[in-house]
Protein backbone atom coordinates (compact mmCIF):
# COMPACT_ATOMS: atom_id res chain seq x y z
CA UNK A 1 56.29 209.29 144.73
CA UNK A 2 56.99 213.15 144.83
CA UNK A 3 54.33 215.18 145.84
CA UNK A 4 53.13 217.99 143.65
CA UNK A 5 50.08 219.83 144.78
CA UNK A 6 50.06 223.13 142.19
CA UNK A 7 51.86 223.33 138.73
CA UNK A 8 53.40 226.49 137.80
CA UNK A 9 54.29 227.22 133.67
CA UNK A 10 57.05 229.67 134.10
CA UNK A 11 56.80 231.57 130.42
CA UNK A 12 60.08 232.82 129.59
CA UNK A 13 62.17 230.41 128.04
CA UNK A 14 65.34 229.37 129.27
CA UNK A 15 68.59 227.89 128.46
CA UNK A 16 68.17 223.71 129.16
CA UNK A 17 71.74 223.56 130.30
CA UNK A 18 70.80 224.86 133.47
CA UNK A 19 70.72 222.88 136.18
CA UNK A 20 68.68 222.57 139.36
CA UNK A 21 70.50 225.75 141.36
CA UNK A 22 69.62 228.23 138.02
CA UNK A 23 66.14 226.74 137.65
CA UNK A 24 65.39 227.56 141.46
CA UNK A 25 67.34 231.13 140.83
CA UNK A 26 64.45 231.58 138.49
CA UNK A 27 61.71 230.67 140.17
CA UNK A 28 62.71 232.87 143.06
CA UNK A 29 63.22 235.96 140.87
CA UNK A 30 60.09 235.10 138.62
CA UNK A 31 57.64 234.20 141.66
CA UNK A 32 59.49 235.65 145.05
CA UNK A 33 60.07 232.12 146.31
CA UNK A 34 59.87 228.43 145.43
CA UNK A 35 57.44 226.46 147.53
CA UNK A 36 57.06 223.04 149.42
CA UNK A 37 55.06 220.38 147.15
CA UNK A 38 55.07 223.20 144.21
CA UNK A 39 56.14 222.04 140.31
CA UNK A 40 57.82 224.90 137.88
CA UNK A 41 57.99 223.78 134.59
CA UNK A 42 60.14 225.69 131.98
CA UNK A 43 60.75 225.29 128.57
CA UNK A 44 63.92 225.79 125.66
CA UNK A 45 63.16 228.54 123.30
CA UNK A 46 62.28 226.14 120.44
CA UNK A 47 59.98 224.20 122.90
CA UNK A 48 61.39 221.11 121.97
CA UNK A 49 62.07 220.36 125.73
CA UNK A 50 61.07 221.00 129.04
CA UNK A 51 62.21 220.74 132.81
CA UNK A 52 60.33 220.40 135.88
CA UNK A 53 61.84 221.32 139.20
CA UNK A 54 59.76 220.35 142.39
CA UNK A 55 60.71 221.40 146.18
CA UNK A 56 59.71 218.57 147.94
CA UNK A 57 59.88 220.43 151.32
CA UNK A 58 63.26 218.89 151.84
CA UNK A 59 65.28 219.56 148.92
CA UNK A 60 64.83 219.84 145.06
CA UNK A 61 63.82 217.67 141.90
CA UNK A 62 64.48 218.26 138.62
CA UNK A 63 63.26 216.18 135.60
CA UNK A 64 63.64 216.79 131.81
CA UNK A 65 61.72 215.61 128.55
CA UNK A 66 62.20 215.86 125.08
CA UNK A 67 59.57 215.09 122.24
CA UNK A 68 60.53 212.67 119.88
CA UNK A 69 58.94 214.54 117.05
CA UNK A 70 57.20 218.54 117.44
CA UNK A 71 57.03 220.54 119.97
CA UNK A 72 55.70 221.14 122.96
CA UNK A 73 52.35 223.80 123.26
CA UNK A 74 53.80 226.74 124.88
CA UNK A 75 52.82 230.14 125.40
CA UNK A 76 53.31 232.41 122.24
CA UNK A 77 55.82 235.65 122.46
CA UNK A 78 53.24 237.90 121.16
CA UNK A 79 50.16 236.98 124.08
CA UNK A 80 50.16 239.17 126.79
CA UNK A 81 50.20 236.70 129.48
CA UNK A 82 51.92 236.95 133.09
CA UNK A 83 55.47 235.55 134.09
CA UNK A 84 54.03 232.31 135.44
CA UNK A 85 50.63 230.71 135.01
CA UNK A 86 48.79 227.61 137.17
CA UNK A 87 48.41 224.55 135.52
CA UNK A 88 45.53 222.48 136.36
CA UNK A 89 46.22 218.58 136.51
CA UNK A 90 44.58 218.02 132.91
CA UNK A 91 46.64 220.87 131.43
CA UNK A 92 49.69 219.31 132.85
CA UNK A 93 48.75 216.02 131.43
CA UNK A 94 48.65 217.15 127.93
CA UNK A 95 51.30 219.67 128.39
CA UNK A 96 53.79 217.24 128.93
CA UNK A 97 53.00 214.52 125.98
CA UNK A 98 52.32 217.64 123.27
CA UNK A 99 48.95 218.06 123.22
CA UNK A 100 47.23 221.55 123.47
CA UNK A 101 46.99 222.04 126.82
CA UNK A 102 44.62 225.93 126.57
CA UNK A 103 42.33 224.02 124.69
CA UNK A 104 41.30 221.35 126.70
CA UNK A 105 37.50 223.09 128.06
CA UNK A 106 36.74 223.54 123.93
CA UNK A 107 37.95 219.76 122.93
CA UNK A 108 35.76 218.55 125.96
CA UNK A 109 32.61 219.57 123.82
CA UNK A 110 31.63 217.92 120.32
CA UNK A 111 29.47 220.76 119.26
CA UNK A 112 30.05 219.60 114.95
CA UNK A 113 29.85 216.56 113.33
């Protein structure tokens, strides 16, 4: 099992081709450096996939998914938002199956019936 204590969303989209060495090239220009037990997840610009790359504190993983059907819920062009932004563990959970993820605190409350 890999460790992965923080989630990072890295915002600008990039090219899926790329493989492990251009994912960590963009973590270290987007953030300064890539950290031990620390998950970057990027994202095509259609957001019909996504990688993950996680240093493990000894070298680097990278994993891919695709949604069968949609997209995934990324961050939109026109929001002013940072170059990368922490992902709690929920967030992450829905992230990664389609779901949307900034909504989770508002879904958690029936307030209408």
């Amino acid at each position: 099992m890999i460790r992965i204590d923080r989630v990072w969303l890295c915002a600008q989209p990039l090219d899926m081709r790329a493989g492990a060495e251009r994912l960590l090239a963009a973590v270290v220009s987007t953030l300064g450096a890539a950290h031990a037990h620390h998950g970057y997840l990027f994202v095509n610009s259609r957001a019909t996939r996504i990688k993950l790359i996680v240093h493990d504190g000894f070298g680097v993983w990278c994993a891919a998914r695709r949604l069968n059907a949609g997209r995934f819920v990324w961050l939109s062009a026109t929001e002013a938002v940072p170059p990368s932004l922490e992902l709690t563990r929920p967030q992450f959970d829905a992230l990664v199956v389609g779901l949307p993820w900034q909504r989770l605190p508002e879904m958690a409350v029936i307030t209408r019936m």
